[in-house]
N, C-alpha and C. Protein backbone atom coordinates (compact mmCIF):
# COMPACT_ATOMS: atom_id res chain seq x y z
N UNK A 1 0.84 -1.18 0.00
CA UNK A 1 0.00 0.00 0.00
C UNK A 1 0.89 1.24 0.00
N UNK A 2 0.53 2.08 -0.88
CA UNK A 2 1.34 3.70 -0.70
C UNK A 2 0.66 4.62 0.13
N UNK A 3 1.77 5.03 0.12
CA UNK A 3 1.42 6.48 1.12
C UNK A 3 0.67 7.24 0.37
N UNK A 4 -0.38 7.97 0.58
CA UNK A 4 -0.54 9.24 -0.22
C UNK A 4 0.03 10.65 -0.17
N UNK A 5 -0.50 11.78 -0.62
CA UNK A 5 0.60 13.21 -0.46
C UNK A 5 0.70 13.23 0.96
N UNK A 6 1.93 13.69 1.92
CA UNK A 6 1.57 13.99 3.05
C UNK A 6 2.60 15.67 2.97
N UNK A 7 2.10 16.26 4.07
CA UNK A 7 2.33 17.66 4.49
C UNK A 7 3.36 17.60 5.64
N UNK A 8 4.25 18.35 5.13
CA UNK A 8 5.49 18.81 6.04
C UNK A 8 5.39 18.06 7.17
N UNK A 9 4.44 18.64 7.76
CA UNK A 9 3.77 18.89 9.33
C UNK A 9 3.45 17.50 9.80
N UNK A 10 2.64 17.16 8.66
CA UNK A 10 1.90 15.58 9.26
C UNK A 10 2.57 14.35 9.82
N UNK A 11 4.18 14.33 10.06
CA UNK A 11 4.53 13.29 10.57
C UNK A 11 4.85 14.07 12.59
N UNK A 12 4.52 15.07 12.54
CA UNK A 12 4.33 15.23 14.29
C UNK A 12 2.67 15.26 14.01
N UNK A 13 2.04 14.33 15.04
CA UNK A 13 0.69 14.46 15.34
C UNK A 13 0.31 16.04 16.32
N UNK A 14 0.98 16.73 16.82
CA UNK A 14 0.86 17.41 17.99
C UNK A 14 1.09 18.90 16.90
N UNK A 15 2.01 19.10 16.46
CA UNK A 15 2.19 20.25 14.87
C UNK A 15 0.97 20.47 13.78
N UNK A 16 0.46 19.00 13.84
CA UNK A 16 -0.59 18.77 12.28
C UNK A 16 -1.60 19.42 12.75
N UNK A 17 -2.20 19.07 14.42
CA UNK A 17 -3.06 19.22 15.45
C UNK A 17 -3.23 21.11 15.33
N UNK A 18 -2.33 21.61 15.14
CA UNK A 18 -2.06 22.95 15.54
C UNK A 18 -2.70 23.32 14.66
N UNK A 19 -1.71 23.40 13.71
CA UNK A 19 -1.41 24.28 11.95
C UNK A 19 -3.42 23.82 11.38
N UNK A 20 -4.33 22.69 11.64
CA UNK A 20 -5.56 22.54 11.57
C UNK A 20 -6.12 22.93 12.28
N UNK A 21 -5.91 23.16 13.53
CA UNK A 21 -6.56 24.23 14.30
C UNK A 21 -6.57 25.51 13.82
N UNK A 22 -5.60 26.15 13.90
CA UNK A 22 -5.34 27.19 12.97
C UNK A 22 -5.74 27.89 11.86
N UNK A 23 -6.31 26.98 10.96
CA UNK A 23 -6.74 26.81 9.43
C UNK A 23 -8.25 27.70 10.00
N UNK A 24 -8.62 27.23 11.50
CA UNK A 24 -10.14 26.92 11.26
C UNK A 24 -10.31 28.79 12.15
N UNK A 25 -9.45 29.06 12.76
CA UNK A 25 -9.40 30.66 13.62
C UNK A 25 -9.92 31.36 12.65
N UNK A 26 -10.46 32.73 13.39
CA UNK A 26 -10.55 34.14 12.97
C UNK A 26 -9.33 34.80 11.98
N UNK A 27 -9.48 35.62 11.41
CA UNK A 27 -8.23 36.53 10.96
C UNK A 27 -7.44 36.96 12.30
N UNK A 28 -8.07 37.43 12.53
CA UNK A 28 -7.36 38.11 14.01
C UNK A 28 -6.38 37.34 14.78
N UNK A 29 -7.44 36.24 14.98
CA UNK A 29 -6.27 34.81 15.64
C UNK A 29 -5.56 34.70 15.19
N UNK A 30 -5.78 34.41 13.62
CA UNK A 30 -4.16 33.90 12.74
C UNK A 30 -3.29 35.02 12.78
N UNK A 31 -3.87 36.28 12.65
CA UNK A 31 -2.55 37.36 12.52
C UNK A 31 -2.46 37.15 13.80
N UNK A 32 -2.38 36.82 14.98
CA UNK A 32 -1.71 36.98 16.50
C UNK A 32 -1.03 35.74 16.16
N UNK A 33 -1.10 34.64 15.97
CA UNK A 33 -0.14 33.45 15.51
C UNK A 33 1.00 33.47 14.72
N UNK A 34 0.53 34.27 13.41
CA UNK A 34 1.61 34.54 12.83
C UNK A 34 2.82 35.44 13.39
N UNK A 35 2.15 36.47 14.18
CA UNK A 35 3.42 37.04 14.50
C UNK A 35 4.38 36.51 15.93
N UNK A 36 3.14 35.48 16.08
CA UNK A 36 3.86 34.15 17.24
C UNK A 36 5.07 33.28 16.73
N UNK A 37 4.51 33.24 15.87
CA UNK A 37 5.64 32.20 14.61
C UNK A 37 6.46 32.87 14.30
N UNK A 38 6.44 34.01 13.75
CA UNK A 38 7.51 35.03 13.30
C UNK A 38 8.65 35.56 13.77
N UNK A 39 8.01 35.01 15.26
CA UNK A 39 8.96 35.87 16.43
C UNK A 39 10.06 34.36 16.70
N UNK A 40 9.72 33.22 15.71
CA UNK A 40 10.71 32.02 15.96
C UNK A 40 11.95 32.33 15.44
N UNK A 41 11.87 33.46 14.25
CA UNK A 41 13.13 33.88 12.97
C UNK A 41 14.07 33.31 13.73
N UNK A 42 14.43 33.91 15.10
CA UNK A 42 15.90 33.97 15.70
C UNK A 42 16.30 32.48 15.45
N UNK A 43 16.03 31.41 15.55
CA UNK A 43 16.10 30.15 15.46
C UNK A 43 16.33 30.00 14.01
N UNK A 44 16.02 30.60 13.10
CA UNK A 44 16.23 30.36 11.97
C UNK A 44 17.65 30.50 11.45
N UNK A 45 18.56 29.94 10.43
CA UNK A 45 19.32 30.14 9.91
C UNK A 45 18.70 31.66 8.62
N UNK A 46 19.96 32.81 8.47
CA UNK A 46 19.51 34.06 8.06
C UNK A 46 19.61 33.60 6.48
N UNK A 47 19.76 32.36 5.66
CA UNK A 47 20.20 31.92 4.71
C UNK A 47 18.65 31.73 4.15
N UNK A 48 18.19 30.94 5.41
CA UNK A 48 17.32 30.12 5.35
C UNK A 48 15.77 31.26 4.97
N UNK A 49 16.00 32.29 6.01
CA UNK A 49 14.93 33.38 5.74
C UNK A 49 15.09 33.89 4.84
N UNK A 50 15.97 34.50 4.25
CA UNK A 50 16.35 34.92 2.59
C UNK A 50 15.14 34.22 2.10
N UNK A 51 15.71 32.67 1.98
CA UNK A 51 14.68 31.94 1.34
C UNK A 51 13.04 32.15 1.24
N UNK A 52 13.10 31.91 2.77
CA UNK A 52 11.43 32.11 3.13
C UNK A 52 11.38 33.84 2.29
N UNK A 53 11.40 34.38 2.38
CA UNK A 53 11.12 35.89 2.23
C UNK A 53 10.98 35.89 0.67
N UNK A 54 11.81 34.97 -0.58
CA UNK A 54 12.06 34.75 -1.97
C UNK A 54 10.67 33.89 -2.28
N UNK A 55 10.37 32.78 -1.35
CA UNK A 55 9.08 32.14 -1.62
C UNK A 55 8.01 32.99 -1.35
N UNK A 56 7.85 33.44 0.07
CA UNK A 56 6.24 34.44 -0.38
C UNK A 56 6.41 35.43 -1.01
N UNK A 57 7.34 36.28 -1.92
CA UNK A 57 7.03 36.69 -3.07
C UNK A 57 6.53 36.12 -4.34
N UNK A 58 6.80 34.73 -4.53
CA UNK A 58 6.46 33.82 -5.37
C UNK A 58 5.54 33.50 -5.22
N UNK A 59 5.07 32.99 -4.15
CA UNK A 59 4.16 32.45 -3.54
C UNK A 59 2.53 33.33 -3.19
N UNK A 60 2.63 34.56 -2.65
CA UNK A 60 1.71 34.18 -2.05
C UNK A 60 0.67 34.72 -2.71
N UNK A 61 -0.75 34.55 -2.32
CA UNK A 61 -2.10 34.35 -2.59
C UNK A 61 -1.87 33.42 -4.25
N UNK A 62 -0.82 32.85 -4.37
CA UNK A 62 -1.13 32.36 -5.60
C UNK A 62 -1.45 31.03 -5.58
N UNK A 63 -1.22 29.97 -4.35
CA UNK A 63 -0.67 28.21 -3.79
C UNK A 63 -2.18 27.84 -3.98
N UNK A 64 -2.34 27.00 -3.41
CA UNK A 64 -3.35 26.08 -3.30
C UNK A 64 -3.38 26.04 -1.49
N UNK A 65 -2.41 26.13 -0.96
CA UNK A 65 -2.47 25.69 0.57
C UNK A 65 -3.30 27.08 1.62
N UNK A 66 -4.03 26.92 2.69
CA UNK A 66 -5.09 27.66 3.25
C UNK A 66 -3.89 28.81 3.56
N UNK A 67 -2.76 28.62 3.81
CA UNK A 67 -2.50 30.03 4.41
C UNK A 67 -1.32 30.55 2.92
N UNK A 68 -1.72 30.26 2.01
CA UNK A 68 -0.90 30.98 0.93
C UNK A 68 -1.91 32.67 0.43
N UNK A 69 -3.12 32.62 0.84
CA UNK A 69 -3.52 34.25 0.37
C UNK A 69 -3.03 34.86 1.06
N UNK A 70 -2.72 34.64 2.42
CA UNK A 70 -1.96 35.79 3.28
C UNK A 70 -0.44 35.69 3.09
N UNK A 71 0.12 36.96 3.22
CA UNK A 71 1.67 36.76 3.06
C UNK A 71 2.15 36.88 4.23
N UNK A 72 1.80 37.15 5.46
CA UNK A 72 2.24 37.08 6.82
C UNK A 72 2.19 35.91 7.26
N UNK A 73 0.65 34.91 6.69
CA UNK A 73 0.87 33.96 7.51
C UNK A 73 2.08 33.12 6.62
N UNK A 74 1.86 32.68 5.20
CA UNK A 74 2.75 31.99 4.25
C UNK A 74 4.08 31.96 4.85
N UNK A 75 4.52 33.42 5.52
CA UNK A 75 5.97 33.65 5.61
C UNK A 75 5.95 33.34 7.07
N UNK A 76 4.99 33.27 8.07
CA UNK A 76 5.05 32.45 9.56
C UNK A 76 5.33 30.90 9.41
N UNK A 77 4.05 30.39 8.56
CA UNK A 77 4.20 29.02 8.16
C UNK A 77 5.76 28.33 7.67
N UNK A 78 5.88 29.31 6.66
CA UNK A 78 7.27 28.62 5.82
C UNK A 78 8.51 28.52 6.92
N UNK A 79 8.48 29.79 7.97
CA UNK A 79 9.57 29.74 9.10
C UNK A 79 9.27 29.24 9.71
N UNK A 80 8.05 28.67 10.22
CA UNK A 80 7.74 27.35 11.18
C UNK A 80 8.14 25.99 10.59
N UNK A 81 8.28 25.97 9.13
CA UNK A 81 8.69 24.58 8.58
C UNK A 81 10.44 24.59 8.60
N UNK A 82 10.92 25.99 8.53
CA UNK A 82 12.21 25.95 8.88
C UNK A 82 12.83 25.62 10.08
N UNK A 83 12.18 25.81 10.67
CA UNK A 83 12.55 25.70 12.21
C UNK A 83 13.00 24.50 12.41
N UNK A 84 14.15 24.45 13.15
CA UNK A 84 14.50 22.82 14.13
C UNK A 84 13.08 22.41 14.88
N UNK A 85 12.73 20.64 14.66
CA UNK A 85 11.86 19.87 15.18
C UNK A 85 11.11 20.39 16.73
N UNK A 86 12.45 20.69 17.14
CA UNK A 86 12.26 20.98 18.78
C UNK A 86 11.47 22.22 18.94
N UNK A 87 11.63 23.42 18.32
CA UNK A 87 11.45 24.73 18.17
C UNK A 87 9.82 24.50 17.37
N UNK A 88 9.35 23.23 15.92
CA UNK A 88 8.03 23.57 15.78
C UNK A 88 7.32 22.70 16.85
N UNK A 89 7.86 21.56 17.68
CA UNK A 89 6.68 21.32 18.21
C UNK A 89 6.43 21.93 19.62
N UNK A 90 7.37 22.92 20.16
CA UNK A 90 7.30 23.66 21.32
C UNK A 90 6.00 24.86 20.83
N UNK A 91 6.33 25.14 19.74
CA UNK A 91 5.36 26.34 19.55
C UNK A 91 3.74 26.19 18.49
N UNK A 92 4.10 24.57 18.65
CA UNK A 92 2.85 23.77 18.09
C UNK A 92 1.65 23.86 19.60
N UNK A 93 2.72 23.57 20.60
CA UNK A 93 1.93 23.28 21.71
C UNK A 93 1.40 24.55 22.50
N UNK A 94 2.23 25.76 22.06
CA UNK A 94 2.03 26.95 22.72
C UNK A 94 1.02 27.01 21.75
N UNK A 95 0.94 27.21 20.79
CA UNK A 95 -0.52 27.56 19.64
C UNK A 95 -1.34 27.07 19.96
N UNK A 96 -1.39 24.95 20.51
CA UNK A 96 -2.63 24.74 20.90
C UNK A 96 -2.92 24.94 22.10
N UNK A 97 -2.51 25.09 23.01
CA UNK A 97 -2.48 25.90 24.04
C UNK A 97 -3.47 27.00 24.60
N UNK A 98 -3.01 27.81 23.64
CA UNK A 98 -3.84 29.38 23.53
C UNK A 98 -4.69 29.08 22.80
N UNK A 99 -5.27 27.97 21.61
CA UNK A 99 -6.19 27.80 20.90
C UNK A 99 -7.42 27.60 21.91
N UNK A 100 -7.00 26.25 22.22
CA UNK A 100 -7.79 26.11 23.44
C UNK A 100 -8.16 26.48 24.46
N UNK A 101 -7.46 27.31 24.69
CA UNK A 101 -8.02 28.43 26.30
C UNK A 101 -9.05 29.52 25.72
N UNK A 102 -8.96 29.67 23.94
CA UNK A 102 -9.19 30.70 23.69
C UNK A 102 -8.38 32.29 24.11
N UNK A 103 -7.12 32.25 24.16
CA UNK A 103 -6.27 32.83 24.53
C UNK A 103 -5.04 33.17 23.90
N UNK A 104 -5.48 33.88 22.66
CA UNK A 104 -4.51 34.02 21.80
C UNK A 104 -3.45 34.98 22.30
N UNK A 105 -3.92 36.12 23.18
CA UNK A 105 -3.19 37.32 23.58
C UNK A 105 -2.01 36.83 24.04
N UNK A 106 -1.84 35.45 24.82
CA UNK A 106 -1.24 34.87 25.54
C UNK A 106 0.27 34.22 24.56
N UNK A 107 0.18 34.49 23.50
CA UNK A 107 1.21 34.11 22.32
C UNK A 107 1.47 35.67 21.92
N UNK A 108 1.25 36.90 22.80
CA UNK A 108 1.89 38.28 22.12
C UNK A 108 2.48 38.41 23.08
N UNK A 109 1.84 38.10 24.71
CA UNK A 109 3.12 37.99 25.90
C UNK A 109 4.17 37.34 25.35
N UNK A 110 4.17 35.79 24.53
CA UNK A 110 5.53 35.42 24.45
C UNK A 110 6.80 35.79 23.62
N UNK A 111 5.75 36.28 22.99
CA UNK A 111 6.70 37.13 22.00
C UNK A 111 6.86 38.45 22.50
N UNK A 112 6.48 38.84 23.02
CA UNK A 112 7.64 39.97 24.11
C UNK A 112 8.32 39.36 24.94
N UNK A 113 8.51 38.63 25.22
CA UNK A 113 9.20 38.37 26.79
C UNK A 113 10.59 37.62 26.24
């Protein structure tokens, strides 16, 4: 039996959990997420963001995937796929986290602090 397409994300159950939670938020929510995600850059290699930053010009509102019309989130997403393992599923769990409390504000504390 084959696999069918799978998504970045889909081999952590606890990441897939998120990023579909996510899909389903307000604008508002997602822009407080994204700039949750955004605030991961530091973790990023600066090679690596080049990159990200070259794809959602390419990219965005043009994909097929739910967060390609926005270019904030595209460019949160794509640096969340950059990220070391450890770094997306820490902030998989902070997303579901605040999803579930209904407590998004609670991901703009962390990104100040």
């Amino acid at each position: 039996m084959t696999q069918g397409y799978r998504r970045w994300y889909d081999n952590d159950p606890i990441l897939k959990e998120a990023l579909e939670l996510l899909k389903l938020q307000t604008d508002d929510k997602k822009s407080t997420a994204a700039e949750f995600i955004i605030s991961l850059q530091e973790q990023v290699a600066q090679d690596v963001i080049e990159r990200i930053y070259d794809i959602t010009k390419e990219f965005a509102g043009k994909g097929n995937r739910w967060y390609d019309a926005d270019p904030v989130m595209l460019r949160a997403i794509e640096l969340l796929r950059a990220a070391p393992p450890k770094t997306q599923r820490v902030a998989a769990l902070k997303l579901l986290l605040a999803m579930e409390n209904n407590d998004m504000e609670s991901l703009e504390k962390e990104e100040n602090e």
